[in-house]
N, C-alpha and C. Protein backbone atom coordinates (compact mmCIF):
# COMPACT_ATOMS: atom_id res chain seq x y z
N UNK A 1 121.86 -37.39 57.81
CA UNK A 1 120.98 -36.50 57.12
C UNK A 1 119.67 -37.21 56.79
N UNK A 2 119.06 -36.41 57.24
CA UNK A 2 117.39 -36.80 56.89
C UNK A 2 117.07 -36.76 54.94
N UNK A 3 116.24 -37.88 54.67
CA UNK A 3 115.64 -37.87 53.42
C UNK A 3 114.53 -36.99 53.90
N UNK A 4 114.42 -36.08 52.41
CA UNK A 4 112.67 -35.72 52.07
C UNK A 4 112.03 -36.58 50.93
N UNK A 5 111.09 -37.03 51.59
CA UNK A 5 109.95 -38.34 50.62
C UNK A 5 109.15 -37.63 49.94
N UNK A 6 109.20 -37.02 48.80
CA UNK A 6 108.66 -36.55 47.71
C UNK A 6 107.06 -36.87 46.74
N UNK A 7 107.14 -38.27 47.29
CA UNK A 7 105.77 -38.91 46.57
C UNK A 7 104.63 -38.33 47.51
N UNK A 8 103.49 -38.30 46.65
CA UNK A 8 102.75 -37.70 47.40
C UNK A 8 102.03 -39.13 48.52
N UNK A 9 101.61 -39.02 49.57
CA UNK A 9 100.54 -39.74 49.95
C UNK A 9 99.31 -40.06 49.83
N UNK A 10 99.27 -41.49 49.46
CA UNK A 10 97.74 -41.70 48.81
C UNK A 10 96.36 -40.79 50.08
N UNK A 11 95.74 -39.83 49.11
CA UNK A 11 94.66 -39.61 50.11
C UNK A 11 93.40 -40.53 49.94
N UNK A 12 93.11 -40.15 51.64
CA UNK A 12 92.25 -41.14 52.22
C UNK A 12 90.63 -40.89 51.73
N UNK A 13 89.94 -41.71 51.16
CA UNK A 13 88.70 -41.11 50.45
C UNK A 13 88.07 -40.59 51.40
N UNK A 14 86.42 -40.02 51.03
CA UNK A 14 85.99 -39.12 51.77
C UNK A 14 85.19 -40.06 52.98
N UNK A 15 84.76 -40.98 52.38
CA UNK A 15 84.26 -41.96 53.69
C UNK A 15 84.75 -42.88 54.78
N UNK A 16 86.20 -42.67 54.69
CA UNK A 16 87.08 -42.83 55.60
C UNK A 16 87.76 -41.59 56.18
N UNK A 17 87.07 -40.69 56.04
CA UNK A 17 88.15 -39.43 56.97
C UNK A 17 87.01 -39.36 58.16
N UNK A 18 87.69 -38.97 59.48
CA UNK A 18 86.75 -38.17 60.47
C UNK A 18 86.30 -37.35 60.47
N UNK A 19 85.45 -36.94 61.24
CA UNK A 19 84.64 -35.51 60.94
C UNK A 19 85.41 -34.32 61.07
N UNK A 20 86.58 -34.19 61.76
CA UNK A 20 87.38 -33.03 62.37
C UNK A 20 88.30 -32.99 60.58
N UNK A 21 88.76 -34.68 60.12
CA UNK A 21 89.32 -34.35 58.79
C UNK A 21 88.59 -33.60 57.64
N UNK A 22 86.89 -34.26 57.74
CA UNK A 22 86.42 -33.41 56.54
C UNK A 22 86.06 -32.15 56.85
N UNK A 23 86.46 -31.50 57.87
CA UNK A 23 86.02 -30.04 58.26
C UNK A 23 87.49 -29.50 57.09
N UNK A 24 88.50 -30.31 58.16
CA UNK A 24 89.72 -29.33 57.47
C UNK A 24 90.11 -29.53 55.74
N UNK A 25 89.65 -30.93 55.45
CA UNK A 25 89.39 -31.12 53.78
C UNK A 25 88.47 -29.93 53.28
N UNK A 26 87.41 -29.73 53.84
CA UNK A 26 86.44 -28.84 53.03
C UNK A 26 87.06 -27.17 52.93
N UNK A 27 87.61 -27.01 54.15
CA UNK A 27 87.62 -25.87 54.72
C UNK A 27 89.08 -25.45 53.11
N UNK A 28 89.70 -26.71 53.36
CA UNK A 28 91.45 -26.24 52.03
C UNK A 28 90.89 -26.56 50.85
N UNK A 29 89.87 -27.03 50.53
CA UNK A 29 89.50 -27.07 49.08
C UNK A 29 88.67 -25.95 48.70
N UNK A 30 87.82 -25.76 49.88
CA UNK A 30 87.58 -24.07 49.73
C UNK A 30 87.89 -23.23 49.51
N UNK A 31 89.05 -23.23 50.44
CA UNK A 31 90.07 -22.28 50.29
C UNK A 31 90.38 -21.85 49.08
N UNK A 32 91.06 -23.06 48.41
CA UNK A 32 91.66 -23.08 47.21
C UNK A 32 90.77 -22.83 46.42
N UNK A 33 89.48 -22.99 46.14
CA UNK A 33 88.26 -22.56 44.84
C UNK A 33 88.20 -20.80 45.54
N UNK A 34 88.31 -20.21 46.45
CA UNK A 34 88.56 -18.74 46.64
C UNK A 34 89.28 -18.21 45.89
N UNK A 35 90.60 -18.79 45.88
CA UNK A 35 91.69 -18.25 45.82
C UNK A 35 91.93 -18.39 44.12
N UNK A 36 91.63 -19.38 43.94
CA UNK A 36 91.24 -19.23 42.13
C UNK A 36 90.04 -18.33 41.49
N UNK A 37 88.90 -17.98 42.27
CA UNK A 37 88.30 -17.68 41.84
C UNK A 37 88.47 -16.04 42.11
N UNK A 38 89.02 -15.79 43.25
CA UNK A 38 89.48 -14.22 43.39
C UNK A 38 90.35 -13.72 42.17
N UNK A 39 91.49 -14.58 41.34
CA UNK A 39 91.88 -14.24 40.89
C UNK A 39 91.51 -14.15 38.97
N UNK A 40 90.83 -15.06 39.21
CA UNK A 40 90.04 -15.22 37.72
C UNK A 40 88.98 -13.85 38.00
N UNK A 41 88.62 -13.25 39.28
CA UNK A 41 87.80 -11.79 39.04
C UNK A 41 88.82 -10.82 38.78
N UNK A 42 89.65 -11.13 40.19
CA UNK A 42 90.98 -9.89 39.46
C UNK A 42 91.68 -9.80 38.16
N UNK A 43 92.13 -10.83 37.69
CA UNK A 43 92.18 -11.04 35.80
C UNK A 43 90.79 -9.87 35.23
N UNK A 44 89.84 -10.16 35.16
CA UNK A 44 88.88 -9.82 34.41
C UNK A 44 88.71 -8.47 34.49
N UNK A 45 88.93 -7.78 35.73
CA UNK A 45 89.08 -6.15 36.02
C UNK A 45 90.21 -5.46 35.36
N UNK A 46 91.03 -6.04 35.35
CA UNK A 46 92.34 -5.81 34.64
C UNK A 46 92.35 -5.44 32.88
N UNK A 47 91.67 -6.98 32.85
CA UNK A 47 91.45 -7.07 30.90
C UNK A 47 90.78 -5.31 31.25
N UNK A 48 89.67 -5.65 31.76
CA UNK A 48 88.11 -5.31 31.12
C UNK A 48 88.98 -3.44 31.41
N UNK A 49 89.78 -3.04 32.80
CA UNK A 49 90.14 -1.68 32.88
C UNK A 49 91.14 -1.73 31.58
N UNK A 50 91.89 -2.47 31.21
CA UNK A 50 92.99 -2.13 30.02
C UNK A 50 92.28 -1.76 28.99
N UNK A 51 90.94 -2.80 28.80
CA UNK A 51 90.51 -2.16 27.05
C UNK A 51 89.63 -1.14 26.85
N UNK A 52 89.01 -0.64 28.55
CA UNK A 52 88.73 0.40 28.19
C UNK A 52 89.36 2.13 28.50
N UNK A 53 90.33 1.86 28.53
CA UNK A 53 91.44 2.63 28.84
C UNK A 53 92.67 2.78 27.98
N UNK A 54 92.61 1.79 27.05
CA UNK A 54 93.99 1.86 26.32
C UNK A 54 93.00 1.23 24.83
N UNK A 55 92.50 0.20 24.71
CA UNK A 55 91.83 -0.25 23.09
C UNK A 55 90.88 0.31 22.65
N UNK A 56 89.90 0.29 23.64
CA UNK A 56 88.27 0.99 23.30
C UNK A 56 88.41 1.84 22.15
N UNK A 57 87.04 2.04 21.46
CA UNK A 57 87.26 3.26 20.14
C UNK A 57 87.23 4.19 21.05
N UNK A 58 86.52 4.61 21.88
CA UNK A 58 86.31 5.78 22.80
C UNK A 58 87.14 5.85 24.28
N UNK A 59 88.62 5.23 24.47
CA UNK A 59 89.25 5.91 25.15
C UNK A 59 89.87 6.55 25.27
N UNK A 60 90.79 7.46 26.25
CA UNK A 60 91.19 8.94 25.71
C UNK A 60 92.68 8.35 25.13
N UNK A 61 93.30 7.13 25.58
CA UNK A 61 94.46 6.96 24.76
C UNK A 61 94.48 6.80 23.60
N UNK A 62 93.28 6.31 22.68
CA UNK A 62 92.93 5.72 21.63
C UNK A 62 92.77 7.27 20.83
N UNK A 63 91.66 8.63 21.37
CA UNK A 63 91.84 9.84 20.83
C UNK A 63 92.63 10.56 21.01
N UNK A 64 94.04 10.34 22.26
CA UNK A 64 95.28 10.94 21.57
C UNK A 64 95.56 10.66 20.60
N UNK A 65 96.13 9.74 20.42
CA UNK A 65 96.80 8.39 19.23
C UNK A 65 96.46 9.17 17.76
N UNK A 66 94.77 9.21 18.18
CA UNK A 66 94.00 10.26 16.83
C UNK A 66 94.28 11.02 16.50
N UNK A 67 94.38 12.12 17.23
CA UNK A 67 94.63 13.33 17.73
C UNK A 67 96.23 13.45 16.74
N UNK A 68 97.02 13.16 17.71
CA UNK A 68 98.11 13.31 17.63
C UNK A 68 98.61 12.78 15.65
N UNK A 69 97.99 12.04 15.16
CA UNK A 69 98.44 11.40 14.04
C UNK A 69 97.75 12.31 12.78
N UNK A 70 96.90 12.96 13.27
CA UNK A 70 96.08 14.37 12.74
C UNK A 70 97.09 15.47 12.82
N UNK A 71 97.73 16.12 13.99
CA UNK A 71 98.49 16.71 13.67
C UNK A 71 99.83 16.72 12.81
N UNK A 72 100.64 15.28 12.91
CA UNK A 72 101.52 14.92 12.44
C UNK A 72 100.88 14.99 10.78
N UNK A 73 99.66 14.67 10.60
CA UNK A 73 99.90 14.49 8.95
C UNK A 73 99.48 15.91 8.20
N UNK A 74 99.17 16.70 9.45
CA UNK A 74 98.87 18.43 8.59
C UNK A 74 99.73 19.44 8.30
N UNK A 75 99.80 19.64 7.08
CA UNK A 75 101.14 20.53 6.48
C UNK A 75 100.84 21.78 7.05
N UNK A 76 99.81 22.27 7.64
CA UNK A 76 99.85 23.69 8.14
C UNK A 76 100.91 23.68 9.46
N UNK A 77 100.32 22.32 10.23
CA UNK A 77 100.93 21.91 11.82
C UNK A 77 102.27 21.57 11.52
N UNK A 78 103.06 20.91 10.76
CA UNK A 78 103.80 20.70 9.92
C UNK A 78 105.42 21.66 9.98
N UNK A 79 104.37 22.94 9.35
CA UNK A 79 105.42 24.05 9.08
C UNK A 79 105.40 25.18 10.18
N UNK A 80 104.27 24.96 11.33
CA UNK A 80 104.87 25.75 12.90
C UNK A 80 105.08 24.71 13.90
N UNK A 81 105.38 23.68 14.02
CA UNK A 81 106.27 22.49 14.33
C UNK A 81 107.35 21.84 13.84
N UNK A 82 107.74 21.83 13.08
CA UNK A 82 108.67 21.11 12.13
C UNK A 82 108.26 19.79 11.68
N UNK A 83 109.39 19.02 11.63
CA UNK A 83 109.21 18.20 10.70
C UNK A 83 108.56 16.71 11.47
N UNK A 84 107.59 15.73 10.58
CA UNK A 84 107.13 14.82 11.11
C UNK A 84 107.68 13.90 11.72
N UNK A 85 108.91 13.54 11.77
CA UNK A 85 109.75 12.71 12.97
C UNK A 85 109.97 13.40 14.10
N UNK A 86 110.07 14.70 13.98
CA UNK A 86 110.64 15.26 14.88
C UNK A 86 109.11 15.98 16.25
N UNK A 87 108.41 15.57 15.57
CA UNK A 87 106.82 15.77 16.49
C UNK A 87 107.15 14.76 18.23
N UNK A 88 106.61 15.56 19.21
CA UNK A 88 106.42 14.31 20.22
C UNK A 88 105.39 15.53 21.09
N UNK A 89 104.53 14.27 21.13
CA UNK A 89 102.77 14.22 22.09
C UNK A 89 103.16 14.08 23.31
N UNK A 90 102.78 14.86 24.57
CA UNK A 90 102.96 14.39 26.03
C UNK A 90 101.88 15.21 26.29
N UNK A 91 101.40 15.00 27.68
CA UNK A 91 100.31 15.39 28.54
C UNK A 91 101.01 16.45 29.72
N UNK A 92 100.35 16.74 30.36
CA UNK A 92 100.75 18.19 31.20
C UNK A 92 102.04 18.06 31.69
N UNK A 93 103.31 19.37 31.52
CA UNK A 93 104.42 19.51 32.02
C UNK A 93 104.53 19.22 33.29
N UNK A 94 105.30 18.71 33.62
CA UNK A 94 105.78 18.03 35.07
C UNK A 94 106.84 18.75 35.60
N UNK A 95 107.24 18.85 36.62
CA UNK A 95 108.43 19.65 37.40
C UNK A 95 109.76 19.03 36.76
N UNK A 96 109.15 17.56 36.97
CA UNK A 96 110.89 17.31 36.44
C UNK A 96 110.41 16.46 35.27
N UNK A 97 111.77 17.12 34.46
CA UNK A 97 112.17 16.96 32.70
C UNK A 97 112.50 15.59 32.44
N UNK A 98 113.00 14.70 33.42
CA UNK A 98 112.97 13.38 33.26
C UNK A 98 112.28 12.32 33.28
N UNK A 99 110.49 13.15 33.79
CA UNK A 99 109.59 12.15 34.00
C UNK A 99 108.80 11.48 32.57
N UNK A 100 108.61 10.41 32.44
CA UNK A 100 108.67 10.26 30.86
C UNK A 100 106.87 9.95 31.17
N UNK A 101 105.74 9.54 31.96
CA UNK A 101 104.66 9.32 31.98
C UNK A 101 104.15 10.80 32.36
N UNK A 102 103.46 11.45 31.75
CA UNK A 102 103.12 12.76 31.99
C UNK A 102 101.61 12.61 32.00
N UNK A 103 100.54 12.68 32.47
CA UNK A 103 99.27 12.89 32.56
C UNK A 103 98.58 13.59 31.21
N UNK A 104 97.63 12.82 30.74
CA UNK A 104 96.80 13.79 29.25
C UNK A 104 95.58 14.32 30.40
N UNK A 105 95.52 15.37 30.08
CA UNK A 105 94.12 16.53 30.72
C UNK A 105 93.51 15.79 29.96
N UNK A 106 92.06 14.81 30.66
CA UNK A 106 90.81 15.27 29.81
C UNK A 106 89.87 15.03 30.92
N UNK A 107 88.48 15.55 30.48
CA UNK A 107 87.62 15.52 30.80
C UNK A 107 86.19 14.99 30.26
N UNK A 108 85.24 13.91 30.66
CA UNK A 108 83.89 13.80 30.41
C UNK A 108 82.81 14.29 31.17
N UNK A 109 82.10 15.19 30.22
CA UNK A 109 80.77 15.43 31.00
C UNK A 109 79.28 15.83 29.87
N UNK A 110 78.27 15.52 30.59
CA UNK A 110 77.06 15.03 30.29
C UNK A 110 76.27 16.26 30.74
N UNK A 111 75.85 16.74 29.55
CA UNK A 111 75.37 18.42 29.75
C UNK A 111 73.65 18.47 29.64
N UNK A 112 72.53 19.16 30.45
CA UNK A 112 71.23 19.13 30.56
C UNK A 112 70.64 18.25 29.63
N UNK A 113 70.91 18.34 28.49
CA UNK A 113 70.42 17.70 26.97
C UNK A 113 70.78 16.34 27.30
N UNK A 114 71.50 15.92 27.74
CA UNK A 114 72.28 14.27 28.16
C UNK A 114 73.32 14.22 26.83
N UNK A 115 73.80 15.51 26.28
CA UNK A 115 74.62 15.35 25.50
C UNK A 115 76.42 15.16 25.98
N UNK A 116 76.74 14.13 25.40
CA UNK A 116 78.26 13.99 25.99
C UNK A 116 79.32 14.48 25.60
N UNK A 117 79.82 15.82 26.17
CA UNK A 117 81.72 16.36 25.99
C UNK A 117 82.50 15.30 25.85
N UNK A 118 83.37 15.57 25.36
CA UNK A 118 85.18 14.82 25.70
C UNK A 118 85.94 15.66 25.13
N UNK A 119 86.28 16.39 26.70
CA UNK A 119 87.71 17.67 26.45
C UNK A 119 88.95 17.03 26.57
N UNK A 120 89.92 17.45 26.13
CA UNK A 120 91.26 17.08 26.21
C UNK A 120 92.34 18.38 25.65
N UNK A 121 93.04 18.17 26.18
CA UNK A 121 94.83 19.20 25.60
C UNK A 121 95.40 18.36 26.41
N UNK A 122 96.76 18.74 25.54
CA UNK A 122 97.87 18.02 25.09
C UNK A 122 99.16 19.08 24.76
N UNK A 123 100.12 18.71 24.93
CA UNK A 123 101.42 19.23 24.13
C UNK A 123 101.98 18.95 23.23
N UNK A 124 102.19 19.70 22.39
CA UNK A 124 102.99 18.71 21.39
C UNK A 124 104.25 19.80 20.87
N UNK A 125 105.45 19.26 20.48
CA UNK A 125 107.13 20.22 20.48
C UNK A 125 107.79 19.11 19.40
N UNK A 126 108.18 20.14 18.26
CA UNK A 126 108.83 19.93 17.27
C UNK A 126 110.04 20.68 17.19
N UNK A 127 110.98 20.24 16.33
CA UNK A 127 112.37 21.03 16.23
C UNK A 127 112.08 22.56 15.92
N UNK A 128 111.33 22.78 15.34
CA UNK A 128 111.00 24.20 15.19
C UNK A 128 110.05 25.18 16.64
N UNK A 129 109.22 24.51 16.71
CA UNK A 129 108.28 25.23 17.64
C UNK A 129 107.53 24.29 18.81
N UNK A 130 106.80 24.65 19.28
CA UNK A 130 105.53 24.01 20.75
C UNK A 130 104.48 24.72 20.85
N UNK A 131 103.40 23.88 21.29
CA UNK A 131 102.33 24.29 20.68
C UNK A 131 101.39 23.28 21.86
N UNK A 132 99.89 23.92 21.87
CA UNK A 132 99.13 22.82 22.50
C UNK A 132 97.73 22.34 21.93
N UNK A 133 97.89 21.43 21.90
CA UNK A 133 96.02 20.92 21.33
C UNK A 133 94.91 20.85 21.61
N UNK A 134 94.08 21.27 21.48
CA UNK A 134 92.62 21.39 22.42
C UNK A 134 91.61 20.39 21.29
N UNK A 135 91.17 19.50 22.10
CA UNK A 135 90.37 18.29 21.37
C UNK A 135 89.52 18.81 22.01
N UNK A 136 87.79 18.95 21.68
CA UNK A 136 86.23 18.99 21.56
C UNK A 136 85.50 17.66 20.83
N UNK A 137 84.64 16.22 22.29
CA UNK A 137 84.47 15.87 20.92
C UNK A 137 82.70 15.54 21.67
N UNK A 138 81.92 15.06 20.59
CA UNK A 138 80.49 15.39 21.40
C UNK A 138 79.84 13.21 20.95
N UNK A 139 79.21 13.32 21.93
CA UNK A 139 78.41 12.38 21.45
C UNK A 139 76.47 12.55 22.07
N UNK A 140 75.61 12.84 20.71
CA UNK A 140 74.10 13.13 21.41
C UNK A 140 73.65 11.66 21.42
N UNK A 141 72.81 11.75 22.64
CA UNK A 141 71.84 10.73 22.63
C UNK A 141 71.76 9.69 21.82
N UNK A 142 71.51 8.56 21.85
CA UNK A 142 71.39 7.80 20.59
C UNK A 142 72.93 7.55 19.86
N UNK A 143 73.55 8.24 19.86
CA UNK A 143 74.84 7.86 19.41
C UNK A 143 75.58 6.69 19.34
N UNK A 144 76.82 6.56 18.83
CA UNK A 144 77.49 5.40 19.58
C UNK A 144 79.01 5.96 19.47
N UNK A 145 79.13 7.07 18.56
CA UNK A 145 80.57 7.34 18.22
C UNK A 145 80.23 8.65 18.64
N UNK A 146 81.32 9.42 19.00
CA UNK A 146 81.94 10.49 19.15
C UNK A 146 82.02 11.56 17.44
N UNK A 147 81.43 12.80 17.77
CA UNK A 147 81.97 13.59 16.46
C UNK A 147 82.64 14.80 16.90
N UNK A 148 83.37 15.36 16.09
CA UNK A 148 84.55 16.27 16.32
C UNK A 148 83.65 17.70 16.48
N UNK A 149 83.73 18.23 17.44
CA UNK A 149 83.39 19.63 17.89
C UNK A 149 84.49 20.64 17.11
N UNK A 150 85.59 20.04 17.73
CA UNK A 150 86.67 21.05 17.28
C UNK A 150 88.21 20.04 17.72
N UNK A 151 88.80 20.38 16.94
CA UNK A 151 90.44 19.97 16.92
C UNK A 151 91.35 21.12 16.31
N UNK A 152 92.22 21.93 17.50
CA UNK A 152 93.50 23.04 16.71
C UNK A 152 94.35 23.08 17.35
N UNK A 153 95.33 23.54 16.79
CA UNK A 153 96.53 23.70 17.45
C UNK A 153 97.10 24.97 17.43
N UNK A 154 97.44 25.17 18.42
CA UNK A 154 97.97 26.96 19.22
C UNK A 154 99.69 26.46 19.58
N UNK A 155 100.02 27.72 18.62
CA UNK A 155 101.29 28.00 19.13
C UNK A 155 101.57 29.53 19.42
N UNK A 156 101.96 29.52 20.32
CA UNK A 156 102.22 31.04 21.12
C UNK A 156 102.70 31.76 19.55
N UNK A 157 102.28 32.95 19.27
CA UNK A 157 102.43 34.01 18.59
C UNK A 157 102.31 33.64 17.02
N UNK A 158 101.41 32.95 16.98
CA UNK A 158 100.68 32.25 15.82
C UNK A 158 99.45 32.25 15.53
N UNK A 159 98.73 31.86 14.21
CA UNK A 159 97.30 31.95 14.71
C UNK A 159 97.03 30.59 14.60
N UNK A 160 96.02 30.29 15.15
CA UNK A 160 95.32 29.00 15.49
C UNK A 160 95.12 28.47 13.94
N UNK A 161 95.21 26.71 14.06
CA UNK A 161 94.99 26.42 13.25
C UNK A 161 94.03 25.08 13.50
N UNK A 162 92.72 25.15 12.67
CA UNK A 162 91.60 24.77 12.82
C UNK A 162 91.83 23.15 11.93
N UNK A 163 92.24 21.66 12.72
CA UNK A 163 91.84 20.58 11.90
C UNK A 163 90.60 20.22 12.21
N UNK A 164 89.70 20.72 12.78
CA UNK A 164 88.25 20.00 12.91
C UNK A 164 87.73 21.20 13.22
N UNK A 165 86.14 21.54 12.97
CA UNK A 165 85.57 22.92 13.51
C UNK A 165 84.09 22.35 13.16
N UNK A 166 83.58 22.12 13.93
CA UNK A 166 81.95 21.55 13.52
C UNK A 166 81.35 23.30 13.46
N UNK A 167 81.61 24.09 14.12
CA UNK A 167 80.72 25.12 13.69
C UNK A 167 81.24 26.28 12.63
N UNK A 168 81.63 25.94 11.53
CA UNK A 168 82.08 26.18 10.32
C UNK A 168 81.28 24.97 9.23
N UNK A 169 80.57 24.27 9.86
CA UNK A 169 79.97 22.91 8.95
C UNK A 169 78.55 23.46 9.35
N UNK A 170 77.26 23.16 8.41
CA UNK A 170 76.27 23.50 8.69
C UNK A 170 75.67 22.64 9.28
N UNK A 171 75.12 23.10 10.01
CA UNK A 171 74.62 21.82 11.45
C UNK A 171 73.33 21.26 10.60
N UNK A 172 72.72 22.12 9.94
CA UNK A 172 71.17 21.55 9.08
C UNK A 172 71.12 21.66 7.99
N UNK A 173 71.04 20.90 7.46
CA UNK A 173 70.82 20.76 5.30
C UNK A 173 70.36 22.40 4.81
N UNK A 174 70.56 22.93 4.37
CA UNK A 174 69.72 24.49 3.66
C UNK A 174 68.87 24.37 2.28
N UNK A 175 67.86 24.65 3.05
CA UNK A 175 66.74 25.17 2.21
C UNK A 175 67.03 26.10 1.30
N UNK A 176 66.37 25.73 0.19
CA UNK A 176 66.53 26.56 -1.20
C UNK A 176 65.70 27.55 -0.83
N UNK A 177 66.71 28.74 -1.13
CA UNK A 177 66.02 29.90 -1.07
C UNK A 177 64.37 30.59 -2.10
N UNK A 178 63.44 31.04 -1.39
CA UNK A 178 62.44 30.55 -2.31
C UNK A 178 61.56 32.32 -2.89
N UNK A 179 62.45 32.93 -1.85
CA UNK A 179 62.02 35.15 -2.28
C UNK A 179 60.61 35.06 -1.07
N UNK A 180 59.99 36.16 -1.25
CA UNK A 180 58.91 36.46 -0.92
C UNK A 180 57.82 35.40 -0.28
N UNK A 181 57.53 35.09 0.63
CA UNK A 181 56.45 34.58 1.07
C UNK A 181 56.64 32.85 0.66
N UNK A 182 57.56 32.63 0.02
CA UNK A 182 58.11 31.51 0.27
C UNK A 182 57.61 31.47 -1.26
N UNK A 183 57.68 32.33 -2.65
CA UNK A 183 56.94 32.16 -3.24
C UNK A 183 58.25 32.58 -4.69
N UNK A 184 59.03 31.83 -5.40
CA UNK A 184 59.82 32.59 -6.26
C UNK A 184 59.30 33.00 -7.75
N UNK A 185 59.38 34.41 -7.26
CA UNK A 185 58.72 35.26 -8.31
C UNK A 185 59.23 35.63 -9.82
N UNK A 186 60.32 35.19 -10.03
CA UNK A 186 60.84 35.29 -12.05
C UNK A 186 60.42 34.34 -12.67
């Protein structure tokens, strides 16, 4: 039986190799700074897609999470869902009942004004009832955060129930009413 010699062999410095050696020296140390460096980019796509997809303040997993912890703490949602353990959030019904990653609907878009949507629904099924969520959320120009358009929850043969409604909020401070010609006359 043959030994395998384990120690490495002293390498030969660079001014003793031939030219055909330092082709193939350059060519595997190359190699090898590729092959580290492909993967230190692929690392970084990874981080950089995870946090903005799952940590970010503004990704849509981050405004389920919202979403969903809004409904759980509203006693209206509460009492046509049941009870708060018994709440569970999933994204569009799937054919089959065993699939546990279900897709969240949403959508971004950037309307004439350069003002920014973020639509979303959702499901959500409690021991009592099911129901679905329609998230509205806007960000204008200049912004940096997202504000609530609208957040409710619909359950078939119920009426809607409103946790966010920006157009029930007055969009502009109100002027004191002043009579006639802008002129108050008592």
């Amino acid at each position: 039986m043959q030994q395998i010699d384990l120690t490495p062999r002293p390498q030969k410095k660079w001014n003793q190799l031939t030219a055909p050696q330092k082709i193939v020296r350059t060519a595997t140390t190359g190699g090898n700074l590729l092959t580290i460096l492909a993967g230190i980019a692929l690392t970084g796509v990874v981080v950089t897609m995870f946090y903005r997809e799952v940590l970010a303040p503004d990704s849509k997993t981050n405004w389920f999470t919202r979403a969903v912890a809004r409904v759980k703490a509203d006693e209206r949602c509460l009492r046509l869902l049941g009870k708060k353990g018994s709440i569970k959030a999933y994204g569009e019904p799937t054919g089959d009942r065993w699939t546990r990653t279900r897709p969240i609907a949403s959508t971004v878009k950037v309307d004439r004004h350069g003002v920014e949507h973020f639509l979303m629904h959702f499901n959500v099924e409690g021991d009592v009832d099911r129901g679905i969520v329609q998230l509205h959320l806007v960000k204008r120009p200049g912004q940096d955060e997202y504000d609530y358009k609208y957040l409710y929850l619909d359950v078939k043969g119920q009426h809607r129930v409103y946790l966010e409604n920006s157009d029930d909020k007055p969009s502009t401070p109100r002027r004191e009413k002043r009579g006639l010609f802008g002129v108050r006359w008592v």
